[in-house]
C-alpha atoms as a PDB file:
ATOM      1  CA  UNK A   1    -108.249   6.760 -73.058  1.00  0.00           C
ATOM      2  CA  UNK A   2    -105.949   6.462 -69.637  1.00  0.00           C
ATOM      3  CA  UNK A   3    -102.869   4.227 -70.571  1.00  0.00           C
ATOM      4  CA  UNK A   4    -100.471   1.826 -68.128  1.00  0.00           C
ATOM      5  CA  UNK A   5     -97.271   3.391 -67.745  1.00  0.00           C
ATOM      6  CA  UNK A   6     -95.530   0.303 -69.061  1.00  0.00           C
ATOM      7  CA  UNK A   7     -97.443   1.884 -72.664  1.00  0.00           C
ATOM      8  CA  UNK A   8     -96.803   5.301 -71.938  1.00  0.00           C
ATOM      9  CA  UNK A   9     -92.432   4.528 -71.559  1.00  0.00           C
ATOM     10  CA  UNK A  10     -93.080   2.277 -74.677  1.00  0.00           C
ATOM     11  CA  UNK A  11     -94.458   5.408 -76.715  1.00  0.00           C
ATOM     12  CA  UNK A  12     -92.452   8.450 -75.140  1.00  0.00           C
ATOM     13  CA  UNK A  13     -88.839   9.482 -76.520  1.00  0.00           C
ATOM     14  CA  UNK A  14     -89.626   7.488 -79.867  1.00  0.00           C
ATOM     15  CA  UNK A  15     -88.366   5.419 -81.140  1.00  0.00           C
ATOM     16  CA  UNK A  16     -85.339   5.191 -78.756  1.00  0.00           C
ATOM     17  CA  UNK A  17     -87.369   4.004 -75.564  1.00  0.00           C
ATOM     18  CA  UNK A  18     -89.106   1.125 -77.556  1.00  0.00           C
ATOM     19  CA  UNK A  19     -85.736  -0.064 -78.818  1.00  0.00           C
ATOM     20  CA  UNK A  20     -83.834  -0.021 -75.262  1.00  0.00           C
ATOM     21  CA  UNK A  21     -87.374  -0.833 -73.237  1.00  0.00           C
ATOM     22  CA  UNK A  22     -88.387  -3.855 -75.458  1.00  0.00           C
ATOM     23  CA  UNK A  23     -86.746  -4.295 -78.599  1.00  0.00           C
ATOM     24  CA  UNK A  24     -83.444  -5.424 -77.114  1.00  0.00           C
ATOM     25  CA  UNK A  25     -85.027  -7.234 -74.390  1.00  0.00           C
ATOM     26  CA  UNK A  26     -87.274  -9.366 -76.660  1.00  0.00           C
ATOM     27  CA  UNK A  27     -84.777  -9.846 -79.766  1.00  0.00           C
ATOM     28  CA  UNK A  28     -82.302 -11.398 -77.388  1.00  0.00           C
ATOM     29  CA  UNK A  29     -84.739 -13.393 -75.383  1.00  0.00           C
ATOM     30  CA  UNK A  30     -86.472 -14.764 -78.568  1.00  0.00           C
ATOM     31  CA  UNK A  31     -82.957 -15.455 -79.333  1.00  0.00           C
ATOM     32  CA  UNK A  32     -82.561 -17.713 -77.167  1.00  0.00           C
ATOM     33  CA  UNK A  33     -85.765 -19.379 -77.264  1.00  0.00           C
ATOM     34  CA  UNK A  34     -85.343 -19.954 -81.345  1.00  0.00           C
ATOM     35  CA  UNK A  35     -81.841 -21.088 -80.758  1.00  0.00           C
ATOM     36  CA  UNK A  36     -82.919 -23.281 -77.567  1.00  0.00           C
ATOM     37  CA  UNK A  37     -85.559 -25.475 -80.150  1.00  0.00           C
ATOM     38  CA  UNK A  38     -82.895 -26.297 -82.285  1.00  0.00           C
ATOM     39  CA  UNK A  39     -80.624 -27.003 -79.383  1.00  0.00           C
ATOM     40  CA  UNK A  40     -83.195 -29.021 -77.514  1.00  0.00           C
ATOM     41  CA  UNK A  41     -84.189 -31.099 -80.701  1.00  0.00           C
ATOM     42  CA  UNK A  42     -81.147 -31.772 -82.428  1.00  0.00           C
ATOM     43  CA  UNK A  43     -78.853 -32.258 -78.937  1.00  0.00           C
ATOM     44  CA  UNK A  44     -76.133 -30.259 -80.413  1.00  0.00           C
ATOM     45  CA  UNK A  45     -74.661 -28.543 -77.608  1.00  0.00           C
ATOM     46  CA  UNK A  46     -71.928 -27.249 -79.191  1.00  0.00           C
ATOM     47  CA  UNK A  47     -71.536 -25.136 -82.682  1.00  0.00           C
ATOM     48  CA  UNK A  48     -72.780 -21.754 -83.404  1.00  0.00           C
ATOM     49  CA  UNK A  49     -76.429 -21.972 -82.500  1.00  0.00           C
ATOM     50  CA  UNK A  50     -75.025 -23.122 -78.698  1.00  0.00           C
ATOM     51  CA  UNK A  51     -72.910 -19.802 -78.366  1.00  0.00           C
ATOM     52  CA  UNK A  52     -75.379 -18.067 -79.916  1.00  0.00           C
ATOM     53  CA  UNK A  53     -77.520 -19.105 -77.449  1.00  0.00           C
ATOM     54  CA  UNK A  54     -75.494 -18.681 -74.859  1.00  0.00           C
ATOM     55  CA  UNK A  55     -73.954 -15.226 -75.761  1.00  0.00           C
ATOM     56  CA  UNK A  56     -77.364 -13.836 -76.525  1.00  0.00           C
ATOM     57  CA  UNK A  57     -78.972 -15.563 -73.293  1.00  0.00           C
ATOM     58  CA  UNK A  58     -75.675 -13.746 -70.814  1.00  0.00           C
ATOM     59  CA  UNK A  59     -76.243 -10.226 -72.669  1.00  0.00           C
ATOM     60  CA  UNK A  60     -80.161 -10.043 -71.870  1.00  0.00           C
ATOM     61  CA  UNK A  61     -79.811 -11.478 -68.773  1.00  0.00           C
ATOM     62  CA  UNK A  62     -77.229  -8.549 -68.153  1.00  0.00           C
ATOM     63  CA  UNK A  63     -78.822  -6.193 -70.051  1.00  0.00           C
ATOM     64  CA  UNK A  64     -82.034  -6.692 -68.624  1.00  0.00           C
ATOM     65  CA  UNK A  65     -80.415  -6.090 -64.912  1.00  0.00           C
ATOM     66  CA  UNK A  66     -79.532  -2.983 -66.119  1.00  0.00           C
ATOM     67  CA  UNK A  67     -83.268  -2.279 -67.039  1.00  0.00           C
ATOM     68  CA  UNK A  68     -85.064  -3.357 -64.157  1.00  0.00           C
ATOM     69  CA  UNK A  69     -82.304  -1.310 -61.581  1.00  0.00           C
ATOM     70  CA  UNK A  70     -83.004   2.072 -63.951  1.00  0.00           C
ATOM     71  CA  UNK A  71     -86.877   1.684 -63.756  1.00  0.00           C
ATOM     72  CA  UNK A  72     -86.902   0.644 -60.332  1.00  0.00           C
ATOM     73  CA  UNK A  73     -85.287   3.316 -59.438  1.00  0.00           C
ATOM     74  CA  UNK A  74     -86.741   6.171 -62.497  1.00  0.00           C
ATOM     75  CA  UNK A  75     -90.101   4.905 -62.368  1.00  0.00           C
ATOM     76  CA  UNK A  76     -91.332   2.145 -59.515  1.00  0.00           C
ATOM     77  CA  UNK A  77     -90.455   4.542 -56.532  1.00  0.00           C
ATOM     78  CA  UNK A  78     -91.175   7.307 -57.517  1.00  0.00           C
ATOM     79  CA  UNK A  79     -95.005   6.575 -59.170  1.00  0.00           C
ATOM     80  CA  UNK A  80     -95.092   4.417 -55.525  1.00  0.00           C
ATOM     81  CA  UNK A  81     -94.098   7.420 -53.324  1.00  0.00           C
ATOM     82  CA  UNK A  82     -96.145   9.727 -55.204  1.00  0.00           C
ATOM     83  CA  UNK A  83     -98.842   7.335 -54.809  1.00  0.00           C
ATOM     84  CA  UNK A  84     -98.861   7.708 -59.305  1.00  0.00           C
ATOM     85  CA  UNK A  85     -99.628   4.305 -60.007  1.00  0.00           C
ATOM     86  CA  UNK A  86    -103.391   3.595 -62.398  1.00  0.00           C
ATOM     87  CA  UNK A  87    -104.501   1.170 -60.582  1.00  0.00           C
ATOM     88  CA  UNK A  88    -104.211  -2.868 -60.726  1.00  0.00           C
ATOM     89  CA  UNK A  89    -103.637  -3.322 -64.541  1.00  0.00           C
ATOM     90  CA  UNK A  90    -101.100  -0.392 -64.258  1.00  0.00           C
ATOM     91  CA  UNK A  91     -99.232  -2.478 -61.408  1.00  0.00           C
ATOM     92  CA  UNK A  92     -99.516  -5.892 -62.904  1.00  0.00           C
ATOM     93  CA  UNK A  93     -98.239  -4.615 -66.228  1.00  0.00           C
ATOM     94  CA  UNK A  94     -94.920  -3.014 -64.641  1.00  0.00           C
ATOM     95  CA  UNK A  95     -94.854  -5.562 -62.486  1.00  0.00           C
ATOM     96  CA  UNK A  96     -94.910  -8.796 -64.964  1.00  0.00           C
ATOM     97  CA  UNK A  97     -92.312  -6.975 -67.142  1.00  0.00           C
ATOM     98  CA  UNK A  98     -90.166  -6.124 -64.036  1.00  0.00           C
ATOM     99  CA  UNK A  99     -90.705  -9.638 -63.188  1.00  0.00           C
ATOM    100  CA  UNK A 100     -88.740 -11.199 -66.393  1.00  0.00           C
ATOM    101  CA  UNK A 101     -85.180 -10.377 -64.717  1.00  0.00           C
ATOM    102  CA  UNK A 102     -86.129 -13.534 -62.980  1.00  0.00           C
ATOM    103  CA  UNK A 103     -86.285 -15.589 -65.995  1.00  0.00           C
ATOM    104  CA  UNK A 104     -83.643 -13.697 -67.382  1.00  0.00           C
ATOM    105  CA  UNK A 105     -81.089 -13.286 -64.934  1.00  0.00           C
ATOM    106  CA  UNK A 106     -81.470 -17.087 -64.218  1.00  0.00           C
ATOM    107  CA  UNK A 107     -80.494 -17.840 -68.166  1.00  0.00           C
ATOM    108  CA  UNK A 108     -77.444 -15.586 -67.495  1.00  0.00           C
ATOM    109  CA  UNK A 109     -76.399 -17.608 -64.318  1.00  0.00           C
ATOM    110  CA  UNK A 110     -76.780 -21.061 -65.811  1.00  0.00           C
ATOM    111  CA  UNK A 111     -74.752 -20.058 -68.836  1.00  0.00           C
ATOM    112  CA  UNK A 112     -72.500 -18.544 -66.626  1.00  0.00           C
ATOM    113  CA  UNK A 113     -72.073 -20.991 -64.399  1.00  0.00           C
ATOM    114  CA  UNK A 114     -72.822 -19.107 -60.947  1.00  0.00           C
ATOM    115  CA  UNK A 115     -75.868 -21.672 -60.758  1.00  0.00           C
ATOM    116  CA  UNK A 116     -76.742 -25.416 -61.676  1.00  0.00           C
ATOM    117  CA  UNK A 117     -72.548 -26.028 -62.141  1.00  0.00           C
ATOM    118  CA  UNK A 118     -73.832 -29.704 -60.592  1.00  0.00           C
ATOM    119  CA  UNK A 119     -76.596 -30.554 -63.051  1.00  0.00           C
ATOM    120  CA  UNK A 120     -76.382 -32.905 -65.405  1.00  0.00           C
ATOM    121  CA  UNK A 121     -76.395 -32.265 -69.264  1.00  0.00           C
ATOM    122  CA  UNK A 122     -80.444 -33.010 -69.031  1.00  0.00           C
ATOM    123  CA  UNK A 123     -81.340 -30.759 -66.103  1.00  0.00           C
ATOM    124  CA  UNK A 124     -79.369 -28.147 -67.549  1.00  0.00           C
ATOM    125  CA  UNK A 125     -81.551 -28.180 -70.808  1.00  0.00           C
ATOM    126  CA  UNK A 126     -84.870 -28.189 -68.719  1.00  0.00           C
ATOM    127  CA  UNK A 127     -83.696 -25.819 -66.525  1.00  0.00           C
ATOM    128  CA  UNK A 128     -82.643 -22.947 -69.640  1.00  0.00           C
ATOM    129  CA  UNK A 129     -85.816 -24.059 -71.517  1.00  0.00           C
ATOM    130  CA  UNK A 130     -87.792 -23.388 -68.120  1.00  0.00           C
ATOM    131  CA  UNK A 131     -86.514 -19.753 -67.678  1.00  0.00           C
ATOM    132  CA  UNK A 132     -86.969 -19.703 -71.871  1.00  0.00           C
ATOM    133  CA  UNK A 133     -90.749 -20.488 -70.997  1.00  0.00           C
ATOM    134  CA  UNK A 134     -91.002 -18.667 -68.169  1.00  0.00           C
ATOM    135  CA  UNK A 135     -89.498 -15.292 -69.543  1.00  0.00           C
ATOM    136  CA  UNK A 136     -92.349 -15.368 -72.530  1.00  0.00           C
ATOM    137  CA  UNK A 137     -95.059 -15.644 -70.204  1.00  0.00           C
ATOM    138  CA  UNK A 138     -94.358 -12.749 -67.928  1.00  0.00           C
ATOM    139  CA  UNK A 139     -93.511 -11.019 -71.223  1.00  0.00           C
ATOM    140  CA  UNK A 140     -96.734 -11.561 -72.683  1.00  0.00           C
ATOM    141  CA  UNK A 141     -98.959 -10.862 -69.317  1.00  0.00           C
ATOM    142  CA  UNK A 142     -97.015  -7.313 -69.588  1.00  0.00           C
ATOM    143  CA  UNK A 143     -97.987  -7.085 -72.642  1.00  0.00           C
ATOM    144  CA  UNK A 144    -101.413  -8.190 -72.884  1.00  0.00           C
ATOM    145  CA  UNK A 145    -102.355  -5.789 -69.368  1.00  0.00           C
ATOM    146  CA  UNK A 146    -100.137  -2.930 -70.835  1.00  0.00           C
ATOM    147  CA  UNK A 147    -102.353  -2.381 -73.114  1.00  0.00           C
ATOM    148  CA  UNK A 148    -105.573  -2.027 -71.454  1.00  0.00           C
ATOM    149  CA  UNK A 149    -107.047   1.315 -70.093  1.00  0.00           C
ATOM    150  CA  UNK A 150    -105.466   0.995 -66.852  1.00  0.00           C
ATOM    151  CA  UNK A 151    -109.160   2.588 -65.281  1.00  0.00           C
ATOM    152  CA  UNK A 152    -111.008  -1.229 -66.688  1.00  0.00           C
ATOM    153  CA  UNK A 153    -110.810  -2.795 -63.261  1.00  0.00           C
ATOM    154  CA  UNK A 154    -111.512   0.620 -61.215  1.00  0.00           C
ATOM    155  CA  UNK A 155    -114.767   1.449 -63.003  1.00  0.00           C
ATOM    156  CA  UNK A 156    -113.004   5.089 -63.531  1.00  0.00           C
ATOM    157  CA  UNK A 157    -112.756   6.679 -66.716  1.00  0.00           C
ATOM    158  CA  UNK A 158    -110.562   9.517 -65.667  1.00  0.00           C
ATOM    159  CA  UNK A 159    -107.823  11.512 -67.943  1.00  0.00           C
ATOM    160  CA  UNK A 160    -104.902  11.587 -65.006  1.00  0.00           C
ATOM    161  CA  UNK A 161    -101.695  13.319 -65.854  1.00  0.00           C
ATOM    162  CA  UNK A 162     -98.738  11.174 -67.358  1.00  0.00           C
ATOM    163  CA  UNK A 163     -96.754  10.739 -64.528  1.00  0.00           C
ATOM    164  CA  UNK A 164     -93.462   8.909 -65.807  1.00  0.00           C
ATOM    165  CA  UNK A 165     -90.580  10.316 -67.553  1.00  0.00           C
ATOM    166  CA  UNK A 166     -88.145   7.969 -68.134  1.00  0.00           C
ATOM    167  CA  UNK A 167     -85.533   8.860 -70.821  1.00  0.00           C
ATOM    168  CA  UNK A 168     -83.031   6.318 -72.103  1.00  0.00           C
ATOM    169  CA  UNK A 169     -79.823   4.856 -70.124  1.00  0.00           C
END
């Protein structure tokens, strides 16, 4: 069976590209999201579960830059110039877990303070449980499509080449 590239960096250079790829990725984010329950039911905003929410929503939202410019530039160009990619499950996959430096970045900014310095107290909390949200949903659709047989929506059951080689940052 063909698999999405988003599977194929999972499994290559084990176990280091799973741990830098999507361990640290998801243990911060869910992180954050654990941490933002508490935060969001009890209204404590200060204490250790705030700056652990805080700390560990600035590091993935940094970290995670750090991903998406290293497979943009390792893996999206070149399996686009080389015209590499599986088809549409291959692209959505890549693309949905590309797409959580939106989310992710965003967390980092808020807790920064480069964005929503204005809101109030309220906003604030929809706006980091809104990224929270919106990070495991992109997360997930990467997920779920990265591990189809990419060839499911082109009716092909081919045996391409592996074209990706990342290797760790």
């Amino acid at each position: 069976m063909s698999m999405t590239h988003y599977m194929q960096l999972l499994v290559e250079n084990q176990p280091w590209n799973l741990i830098f790829f999507m361990a640290v990725p998801i243990v911060l984010a869910e992180t954050v999201a654990i941490t933002e329950l508490f935060i969001l039911f009890s209204r404590r905003l200060d204490g250790a579960l705030a700056r652990i929410n805080r700390t560990a929503s600035i590091a993935g939202g940094l970290y995670f830059c750090g991903v998406f410019i290293y497979l943009t530039i390792n893996a999206v160009f070149p399996l686009t110039t080389q015209h590499a990619w599986r088809g549409a499950i291959d692209v959505i996959a890549v693309g949905a877990y590309l797409s959580g430096l939106v989310p992710l970045a965003g967390l980092a900014l808020l807790d920064l303070g480069l964005i929503g310095r204005r809101l109030e107290v309220e906003a604030k909390l929809k706006r980091h449980a809104l990224f929270v949200a919106l990070f495991l949903v992109v997360a997930h659709i990467a997920m779920i499509f990265g591990m189809l047989n990419p060839a499911l929506l082109t009716g092909a059951n081919s045996q391409e080449p592996m074209m990706m080689h990342t290797h760790p940052m």
